[in-house]
C-alpha atoms as a PDB file:
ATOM      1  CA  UNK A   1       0.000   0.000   0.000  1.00  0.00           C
ATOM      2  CA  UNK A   2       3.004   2.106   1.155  1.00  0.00           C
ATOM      3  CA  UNK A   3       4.878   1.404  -2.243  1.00  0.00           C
ATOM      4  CA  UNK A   4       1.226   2.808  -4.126  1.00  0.00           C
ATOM      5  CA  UNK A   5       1.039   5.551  -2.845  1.00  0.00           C
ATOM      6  CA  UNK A   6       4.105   6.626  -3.075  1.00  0.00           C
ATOM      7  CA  UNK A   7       3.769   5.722  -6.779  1.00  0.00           C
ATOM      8  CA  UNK A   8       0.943   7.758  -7.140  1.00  0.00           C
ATOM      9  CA  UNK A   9       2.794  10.900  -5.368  1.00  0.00           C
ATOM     10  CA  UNK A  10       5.261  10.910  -7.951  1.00  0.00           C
ATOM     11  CA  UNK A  11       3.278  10.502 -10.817  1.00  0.00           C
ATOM     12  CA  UNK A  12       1.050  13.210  -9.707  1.00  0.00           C
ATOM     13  CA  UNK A  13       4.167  15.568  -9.479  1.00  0.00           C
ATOM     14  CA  UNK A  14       5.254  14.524 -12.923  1.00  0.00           C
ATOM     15  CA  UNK A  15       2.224  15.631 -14.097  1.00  0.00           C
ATOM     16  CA  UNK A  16       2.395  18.912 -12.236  1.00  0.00           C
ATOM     17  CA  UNK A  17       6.231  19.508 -13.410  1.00  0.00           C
ATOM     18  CA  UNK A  18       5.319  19.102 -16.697  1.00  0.00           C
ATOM     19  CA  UNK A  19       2.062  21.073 -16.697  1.00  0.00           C
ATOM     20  CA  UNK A  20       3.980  24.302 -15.225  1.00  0.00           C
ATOM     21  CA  UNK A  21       7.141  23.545 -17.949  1.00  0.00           C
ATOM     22  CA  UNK A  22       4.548  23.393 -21.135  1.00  0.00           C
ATOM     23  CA  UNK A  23       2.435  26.171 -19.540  1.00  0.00           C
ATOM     24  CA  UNK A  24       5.944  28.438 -19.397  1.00  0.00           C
ATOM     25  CA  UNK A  25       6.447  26.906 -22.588  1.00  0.00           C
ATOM     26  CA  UNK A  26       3.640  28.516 -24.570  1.00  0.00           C
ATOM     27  CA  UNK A  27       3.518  31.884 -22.432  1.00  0.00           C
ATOM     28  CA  UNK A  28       4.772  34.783 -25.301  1.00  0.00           C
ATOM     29  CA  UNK A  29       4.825  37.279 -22.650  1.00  0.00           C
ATOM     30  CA  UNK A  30       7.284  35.518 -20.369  1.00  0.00           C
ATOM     31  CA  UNK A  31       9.150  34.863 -23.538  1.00  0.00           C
ATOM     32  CA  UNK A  32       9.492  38.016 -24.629  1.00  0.00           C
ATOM     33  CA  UNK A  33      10.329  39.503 -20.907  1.00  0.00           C
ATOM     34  CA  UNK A  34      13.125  37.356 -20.863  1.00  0.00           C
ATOM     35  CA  UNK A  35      12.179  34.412 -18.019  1.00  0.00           C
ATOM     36  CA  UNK A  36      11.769  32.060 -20.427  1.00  0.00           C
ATOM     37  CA  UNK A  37      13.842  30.654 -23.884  1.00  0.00           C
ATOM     38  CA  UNK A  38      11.143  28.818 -25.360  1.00  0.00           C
ATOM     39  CA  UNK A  39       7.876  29.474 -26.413  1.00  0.00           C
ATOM     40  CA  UNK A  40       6.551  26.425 -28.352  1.00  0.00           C
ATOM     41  CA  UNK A  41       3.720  26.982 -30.240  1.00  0.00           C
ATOM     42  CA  UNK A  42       3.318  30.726 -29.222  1.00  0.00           C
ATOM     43  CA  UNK A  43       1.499  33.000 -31.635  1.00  0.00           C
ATOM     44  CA  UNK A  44       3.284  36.421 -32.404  1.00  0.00           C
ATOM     45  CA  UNK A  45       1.699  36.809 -35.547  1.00  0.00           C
ATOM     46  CA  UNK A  46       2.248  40.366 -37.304  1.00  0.00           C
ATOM     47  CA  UNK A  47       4.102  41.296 -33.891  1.00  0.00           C
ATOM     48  CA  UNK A  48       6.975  44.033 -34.010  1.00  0.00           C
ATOM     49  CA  UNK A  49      10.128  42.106 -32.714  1.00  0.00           C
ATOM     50  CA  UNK A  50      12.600  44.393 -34.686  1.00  0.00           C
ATOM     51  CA  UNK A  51      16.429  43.530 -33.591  1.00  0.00           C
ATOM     52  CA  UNK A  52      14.997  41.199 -30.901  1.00  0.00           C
ATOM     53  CA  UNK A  53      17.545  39.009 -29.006  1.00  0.00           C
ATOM     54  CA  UNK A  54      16.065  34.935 -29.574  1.00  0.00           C
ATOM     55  CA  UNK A  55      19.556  33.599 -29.678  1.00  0.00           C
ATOM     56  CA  UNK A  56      19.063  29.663 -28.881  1.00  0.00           C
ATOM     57  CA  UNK A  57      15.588  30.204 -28.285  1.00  0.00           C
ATOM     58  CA  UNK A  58      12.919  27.322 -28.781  1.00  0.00           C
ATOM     59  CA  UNK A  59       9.905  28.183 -31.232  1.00  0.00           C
ATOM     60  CA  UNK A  60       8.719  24.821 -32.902  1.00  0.00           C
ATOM     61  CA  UNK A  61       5.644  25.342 -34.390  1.00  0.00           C
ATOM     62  CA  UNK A  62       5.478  29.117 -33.093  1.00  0.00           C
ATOM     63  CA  UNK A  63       2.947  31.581 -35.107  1.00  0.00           C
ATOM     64  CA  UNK A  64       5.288  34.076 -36.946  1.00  0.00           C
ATOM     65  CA  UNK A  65       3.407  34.993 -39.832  1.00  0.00           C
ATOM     66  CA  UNK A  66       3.916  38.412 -40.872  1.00  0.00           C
ATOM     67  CA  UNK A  67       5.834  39.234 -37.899  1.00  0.00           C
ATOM     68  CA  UNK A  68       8.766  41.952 -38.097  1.00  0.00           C
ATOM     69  CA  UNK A  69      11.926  40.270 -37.302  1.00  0.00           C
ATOM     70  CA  UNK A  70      14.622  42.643 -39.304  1.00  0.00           C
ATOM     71  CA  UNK A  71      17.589  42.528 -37.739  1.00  0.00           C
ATOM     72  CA  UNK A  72      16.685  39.851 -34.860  1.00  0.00           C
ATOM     73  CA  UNK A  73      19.432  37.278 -33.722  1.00  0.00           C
ATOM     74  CA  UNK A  74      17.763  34.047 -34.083  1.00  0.00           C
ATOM     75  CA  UNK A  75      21.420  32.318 -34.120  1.00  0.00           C
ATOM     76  CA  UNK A  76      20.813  28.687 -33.319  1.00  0.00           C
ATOM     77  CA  UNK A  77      17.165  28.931 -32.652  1.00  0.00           C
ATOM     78  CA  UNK A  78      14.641  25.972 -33.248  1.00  0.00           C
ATOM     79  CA  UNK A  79      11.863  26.865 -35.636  1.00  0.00           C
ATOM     80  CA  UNK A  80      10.720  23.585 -36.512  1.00  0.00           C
ATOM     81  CA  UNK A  81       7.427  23.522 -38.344  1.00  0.00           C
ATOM     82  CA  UNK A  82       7.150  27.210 -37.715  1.00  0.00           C
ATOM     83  CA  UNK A  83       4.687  29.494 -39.691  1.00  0.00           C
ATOM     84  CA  UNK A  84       7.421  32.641 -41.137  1.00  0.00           C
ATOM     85  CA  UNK A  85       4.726  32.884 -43.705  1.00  0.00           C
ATOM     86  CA  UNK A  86       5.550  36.962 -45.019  1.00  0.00           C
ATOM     87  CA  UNK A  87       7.796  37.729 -41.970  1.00  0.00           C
ATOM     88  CA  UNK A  88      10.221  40.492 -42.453  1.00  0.00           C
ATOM     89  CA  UNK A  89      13.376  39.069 -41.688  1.00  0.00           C
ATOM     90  CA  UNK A  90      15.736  41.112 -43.555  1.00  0.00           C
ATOM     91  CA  UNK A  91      19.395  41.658 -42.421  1.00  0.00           C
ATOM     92  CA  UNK A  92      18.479  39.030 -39.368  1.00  0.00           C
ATOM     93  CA  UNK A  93      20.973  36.137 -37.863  1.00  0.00           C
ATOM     94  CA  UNK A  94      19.673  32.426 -38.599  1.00  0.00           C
ATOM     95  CA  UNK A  95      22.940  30.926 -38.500  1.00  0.00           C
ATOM     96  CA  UNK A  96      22.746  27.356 -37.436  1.00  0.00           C
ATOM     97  CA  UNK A  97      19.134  27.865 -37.258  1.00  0.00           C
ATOM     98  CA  UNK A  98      17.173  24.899 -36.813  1.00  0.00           C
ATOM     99  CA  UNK A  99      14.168  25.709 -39.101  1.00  0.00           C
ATOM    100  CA  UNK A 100      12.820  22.039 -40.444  1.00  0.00           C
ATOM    101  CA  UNK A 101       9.527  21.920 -42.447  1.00  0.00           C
ATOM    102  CA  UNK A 102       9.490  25.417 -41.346  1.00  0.00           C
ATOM    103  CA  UNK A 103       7.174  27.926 -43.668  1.00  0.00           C
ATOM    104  CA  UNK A 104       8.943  31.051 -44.980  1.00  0.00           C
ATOM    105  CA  UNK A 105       6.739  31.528 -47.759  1.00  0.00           C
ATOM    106  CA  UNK A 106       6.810  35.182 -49.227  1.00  0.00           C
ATOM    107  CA  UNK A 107       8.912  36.063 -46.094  1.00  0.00           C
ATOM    108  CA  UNK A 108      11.704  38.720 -47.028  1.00  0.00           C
ATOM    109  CA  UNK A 109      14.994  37.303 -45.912  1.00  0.00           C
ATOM    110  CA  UNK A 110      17.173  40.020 -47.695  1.00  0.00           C
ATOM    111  CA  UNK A 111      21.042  39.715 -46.551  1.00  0.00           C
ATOM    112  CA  UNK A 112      20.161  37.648 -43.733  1.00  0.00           C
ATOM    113  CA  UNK A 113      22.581  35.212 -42.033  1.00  0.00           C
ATOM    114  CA  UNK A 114      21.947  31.859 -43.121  1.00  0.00           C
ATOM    115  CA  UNK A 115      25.344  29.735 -42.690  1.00  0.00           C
ATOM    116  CA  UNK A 116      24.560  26.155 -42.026  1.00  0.00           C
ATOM    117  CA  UNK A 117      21.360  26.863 -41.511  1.00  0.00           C
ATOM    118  CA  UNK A 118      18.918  23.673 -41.700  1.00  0.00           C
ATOM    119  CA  UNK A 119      16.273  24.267 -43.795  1.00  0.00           C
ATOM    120  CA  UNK A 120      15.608  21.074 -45.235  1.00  0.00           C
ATOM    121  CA  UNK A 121      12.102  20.438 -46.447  1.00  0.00           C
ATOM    122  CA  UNK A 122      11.156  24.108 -45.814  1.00  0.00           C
ATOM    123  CA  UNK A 123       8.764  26.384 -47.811  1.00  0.00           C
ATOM    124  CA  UNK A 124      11.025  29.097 -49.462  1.00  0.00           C
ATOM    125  CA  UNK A 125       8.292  30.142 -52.125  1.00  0.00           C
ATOM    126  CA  UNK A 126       8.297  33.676 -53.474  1.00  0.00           C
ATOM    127  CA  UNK A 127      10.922  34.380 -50.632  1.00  0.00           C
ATOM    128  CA  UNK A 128      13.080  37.374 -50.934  1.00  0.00           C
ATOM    129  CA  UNK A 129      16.722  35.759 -50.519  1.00  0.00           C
ATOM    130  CA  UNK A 130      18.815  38.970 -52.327  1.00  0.00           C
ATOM    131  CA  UNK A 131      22.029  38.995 -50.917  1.00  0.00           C
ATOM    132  CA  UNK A 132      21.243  35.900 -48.319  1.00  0.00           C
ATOM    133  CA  UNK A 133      24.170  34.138 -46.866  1.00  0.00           C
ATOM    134  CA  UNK A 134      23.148  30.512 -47.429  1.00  0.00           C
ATOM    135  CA  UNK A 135      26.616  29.024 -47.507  1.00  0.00           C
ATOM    136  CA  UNK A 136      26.908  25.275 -45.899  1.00  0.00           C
ATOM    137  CA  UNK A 137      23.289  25.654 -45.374  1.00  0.00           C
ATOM    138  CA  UNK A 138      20.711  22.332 -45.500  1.00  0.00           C
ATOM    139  CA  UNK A 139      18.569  23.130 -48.116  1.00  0.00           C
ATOM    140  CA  UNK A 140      17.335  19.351 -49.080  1.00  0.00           C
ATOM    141  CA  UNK A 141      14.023  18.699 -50.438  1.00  0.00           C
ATOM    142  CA  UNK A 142      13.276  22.685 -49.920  1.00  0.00           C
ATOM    143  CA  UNK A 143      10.598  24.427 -52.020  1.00  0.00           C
ATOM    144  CA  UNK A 144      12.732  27.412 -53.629  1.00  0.00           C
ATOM    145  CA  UNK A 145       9.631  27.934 -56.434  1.00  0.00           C
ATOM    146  CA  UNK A 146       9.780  31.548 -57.391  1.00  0.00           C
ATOM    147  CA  UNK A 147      12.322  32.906 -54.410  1.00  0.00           C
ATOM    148  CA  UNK A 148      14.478  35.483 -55.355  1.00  0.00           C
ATOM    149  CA  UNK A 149      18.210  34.723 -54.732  1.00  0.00           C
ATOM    150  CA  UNK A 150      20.453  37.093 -56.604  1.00  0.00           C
ATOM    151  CA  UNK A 151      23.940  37.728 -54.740  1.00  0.00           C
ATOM    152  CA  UNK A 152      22.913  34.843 -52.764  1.00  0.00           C
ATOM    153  CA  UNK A 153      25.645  32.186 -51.444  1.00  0.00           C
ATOM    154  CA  UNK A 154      24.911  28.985 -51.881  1.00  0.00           C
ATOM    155  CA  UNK A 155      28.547  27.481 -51.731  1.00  0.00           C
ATOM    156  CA  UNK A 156      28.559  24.374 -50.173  1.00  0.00           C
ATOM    157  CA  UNK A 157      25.013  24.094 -49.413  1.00  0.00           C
ATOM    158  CA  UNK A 158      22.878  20.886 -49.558  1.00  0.00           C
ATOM    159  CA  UNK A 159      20.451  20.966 -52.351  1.00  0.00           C
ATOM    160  CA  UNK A 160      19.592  17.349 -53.028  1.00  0.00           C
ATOM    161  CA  UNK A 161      15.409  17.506 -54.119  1.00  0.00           C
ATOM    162  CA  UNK A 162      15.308  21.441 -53.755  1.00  0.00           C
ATOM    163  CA  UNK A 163      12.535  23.423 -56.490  1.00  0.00           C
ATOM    164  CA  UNK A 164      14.065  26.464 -58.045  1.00  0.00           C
ATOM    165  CA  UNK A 165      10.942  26.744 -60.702  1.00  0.00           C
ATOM    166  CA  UNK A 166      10.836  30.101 -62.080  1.00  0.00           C
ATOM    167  CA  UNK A 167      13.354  31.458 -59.045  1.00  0.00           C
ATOM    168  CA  UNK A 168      15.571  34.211 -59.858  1.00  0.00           C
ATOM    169  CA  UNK A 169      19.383  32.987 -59.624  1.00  0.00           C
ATOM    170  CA  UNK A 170      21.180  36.302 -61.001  1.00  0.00           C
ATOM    171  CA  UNK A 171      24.951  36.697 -59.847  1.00  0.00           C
ATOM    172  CA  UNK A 172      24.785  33.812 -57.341  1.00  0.00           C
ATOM    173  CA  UNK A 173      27.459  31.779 -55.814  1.00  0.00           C
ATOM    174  CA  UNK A 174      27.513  28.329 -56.731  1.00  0.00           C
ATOM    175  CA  UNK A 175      30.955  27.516 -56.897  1.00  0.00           C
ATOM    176  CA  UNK A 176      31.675  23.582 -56.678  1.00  0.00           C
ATOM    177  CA  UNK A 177      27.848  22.747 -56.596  1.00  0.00           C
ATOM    178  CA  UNK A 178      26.460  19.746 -56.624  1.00  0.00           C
ATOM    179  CA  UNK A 179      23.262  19.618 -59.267  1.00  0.00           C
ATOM    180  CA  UNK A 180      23.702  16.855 -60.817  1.00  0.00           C
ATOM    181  CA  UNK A 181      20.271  16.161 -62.770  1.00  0.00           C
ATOM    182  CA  UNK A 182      18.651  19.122 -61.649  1.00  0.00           C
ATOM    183  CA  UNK A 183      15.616  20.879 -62.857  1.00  0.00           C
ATOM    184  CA  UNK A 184      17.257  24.171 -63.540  1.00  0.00           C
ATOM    185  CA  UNK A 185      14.899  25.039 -66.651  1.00  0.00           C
ATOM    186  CA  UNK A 186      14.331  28.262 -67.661  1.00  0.00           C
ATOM    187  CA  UNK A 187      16.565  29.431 -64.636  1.00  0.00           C
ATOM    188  CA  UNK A 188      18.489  33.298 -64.624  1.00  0.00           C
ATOM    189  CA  UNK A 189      21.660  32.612 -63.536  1.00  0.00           C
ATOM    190  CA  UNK A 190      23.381  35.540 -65.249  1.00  0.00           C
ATOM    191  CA  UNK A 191      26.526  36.851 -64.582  1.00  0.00           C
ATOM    192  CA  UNK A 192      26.555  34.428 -61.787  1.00  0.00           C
ATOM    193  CA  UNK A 193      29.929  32.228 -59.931  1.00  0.00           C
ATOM    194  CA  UNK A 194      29.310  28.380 -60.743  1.00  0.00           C
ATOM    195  CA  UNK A 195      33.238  27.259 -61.115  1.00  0.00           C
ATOM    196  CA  UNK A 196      33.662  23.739 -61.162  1.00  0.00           C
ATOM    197  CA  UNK A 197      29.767  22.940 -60.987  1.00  0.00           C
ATOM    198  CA  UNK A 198      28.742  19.444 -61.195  1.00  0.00           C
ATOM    199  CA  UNK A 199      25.694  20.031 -63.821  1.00  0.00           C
ATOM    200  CA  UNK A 200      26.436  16.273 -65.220  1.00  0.00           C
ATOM    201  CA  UNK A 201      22.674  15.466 -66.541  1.00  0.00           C
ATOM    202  CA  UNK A 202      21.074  18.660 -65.565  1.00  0.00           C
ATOM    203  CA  UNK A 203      17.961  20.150 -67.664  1.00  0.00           C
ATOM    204  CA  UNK A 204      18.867  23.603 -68.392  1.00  0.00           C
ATOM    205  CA  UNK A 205      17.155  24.371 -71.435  1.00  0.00           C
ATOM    206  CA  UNK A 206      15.960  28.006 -72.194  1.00  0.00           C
ATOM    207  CA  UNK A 207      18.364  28.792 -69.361  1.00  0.00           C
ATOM    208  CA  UNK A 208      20.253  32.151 -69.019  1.00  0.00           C
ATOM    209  CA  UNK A 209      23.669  31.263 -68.090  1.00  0.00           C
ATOM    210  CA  UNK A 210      24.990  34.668 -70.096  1.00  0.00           C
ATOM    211  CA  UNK A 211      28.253  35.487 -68.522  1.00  0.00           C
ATOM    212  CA  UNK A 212      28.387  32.710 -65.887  1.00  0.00           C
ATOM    213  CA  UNK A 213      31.364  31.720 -64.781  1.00  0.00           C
ATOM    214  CA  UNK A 214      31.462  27.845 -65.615  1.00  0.00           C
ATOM    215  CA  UNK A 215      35.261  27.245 -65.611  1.00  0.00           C
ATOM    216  CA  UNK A 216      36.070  23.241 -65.247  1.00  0.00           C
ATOM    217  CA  UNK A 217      32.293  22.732 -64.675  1.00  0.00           C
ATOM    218  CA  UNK A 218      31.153  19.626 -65.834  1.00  0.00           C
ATOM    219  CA  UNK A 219      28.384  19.901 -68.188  1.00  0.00           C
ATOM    220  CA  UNK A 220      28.463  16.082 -69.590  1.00  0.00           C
ATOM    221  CA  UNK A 221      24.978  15.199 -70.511  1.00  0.00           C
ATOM    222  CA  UNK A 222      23.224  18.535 -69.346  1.00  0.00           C
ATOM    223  CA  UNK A 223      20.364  19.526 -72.018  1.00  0.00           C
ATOM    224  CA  UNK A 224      21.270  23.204 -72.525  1.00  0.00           C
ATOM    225  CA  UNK A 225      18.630  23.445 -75.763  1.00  0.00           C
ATOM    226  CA  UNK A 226      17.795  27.111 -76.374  1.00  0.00           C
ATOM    227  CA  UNK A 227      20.094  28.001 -72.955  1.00  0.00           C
ATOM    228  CA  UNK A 228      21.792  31.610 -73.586  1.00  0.00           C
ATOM    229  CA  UNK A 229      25.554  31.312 -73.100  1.00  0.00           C
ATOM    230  CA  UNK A 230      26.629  34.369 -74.586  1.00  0.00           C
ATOM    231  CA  UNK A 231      29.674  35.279 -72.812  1.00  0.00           C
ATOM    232  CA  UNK A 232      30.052  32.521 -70.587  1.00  0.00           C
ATOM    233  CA  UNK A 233      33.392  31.405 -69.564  1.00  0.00           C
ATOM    234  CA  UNK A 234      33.377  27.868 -70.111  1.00  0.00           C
ATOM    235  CA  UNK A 235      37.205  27.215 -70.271  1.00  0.00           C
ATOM    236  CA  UNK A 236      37.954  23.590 -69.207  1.00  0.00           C
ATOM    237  CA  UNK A 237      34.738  22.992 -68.779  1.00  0.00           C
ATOM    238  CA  UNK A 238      33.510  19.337 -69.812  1.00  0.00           C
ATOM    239  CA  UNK A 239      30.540  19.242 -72.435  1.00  0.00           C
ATOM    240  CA  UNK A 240      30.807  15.461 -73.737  1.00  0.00           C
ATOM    241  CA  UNK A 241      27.000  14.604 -74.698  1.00  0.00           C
ATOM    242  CA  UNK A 242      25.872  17.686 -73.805  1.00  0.00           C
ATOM    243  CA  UNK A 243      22.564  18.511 -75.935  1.00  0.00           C
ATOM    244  CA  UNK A 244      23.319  22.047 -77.247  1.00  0.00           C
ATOM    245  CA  UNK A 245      20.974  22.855 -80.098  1.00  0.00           C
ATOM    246  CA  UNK A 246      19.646  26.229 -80.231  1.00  0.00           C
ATOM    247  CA  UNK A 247      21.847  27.634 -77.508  1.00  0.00           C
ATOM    248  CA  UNK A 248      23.482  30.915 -77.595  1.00  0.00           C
ATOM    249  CA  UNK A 249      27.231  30.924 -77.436  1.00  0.00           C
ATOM    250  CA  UNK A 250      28.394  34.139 -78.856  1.00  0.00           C
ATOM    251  CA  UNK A 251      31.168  35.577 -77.313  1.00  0.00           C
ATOM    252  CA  UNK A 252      31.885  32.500 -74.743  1.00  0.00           C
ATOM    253  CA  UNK A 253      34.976  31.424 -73.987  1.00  0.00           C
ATOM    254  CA  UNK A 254      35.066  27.722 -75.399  1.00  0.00           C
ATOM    255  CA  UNK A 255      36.659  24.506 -73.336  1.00  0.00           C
ATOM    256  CA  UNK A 256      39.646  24.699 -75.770  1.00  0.00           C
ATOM    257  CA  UNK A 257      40.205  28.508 -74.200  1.00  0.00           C
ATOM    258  CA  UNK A 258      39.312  29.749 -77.548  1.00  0.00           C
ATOM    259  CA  UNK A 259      36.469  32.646 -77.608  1.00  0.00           C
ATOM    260  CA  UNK A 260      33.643  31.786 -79.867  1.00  0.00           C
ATOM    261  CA  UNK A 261      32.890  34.092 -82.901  1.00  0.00           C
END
């Protein structure tokens, strides 16, 4: 009877301890005072949190839709499954962010800090990524449909399964890449950085790869039909079985080093 009830004592303050840590855990207000790091689930939709301080915080599944977050350090933080849906996140520290089937849909992410950041099956749609330091980042299986990404970094990023349908790619840093097989269709890439790219196989056609920066990339196999190439640098760049009819080349420095007529 003794060894019951004492069972039932500590059960009931297990339940207690872990009403009062979930009830701290989904209190905004203590959250934003300071008393607490996480606030799971929390809704601070359309809320002004301008150069806010959420380094290491915990925010799975928190309501941030719309919210102003420019300039906030969110270095490290946990967003899993959040809702960034149209945040304004521009200039603001995700490094090493945690941000998992997060959804930063339409969100403007301008120059924000984004190094090793885990994004992987995230929604990135119609995202404003200008200048975004994505470098290292984990970007796998992402939804990138229609983001804009010029100046970005993505040097040494993880991009296995990501959608770039119809995103804008203009001067971005792709150096050493991985996209083997990619859908890159129809893709603006000019005047972008994508030495030594691995494009073996990639679709590419109607692209705009005028004056990209392909040296030693390997283009074996990539359909570049109708792609514009004028004044790419392609020097030592590897087009064996590469499908190339209708694409622009005028002006492009050839794989022999010799500039096209």
């Amino acid at each position: 009877m003794h060894v019951a009830a004492t069972s039932r004592i500590i059960l009931v303050s297990f339940v207690l301890a872990f009403s009062v840590v979930a009830t701290l855990a989904a209190d905004p207000e203590a959250f934003l005072a300071g008393t607490t790091r996480a606030c799971l689930e929390c809704d601070f939709g359309s809320r002004d949190l301008k150069e806010r301080d959420f380094k290491r915080a915990k925010l799975d599944r928190a309501r941030l839709a719309n919210a102003d977050l420019s300039g906030a350090s969110l270095f490290r933080a946990t967003l899993t499954r959040a809702d960034l849906s149209g945040a304004k996140l521009r200039e603001a520290n995700l490094n090493l962010v945690d941000a998992k089937w997060a959804d930063f849909s339409g969100a403007d992410l301008t120059d924000a800090l984004l190094y090793e950041a885990d994004l992987a099956s995230a929604n990135l749609a119609q995202a404003n990524l200008t200048g975004a330091r994505l470098a290292r980042a984990r970007l796998n299986q992402a939804n990138l449909e229609g983001a804009k990404l010029a100046r970005a970094d993505l040097r040494g990023a993880r991009l296995a399964g990501a959608r770039f349908k119809g995103a804008d790619l203009r001067a971005v840093k792709l150096d050493g890449q991985n996209l083997r097989g990619m859908e890159l269709a129809g893709i603006d890439f000019a005047m972008g950085d994508m030495v030594e790219a691995d494009l073996t196989g990639a679709d590419l056609r109607g692209a705009n790869l005028a004056g990209v920066d392909l040296f030693g990339a390997k283009l074996n196999g990539a359909d570049l039909r109708g792609a514009n190439l004028e004044g790419a640098n392609l020097a030592n760049a590897i087009l064996t079985d590469a499908q190339t009819e209708g694409a622009k080349f005028d002006a492009a420095i050839m794989p022999d080093g010799k500039r096209a007529e």
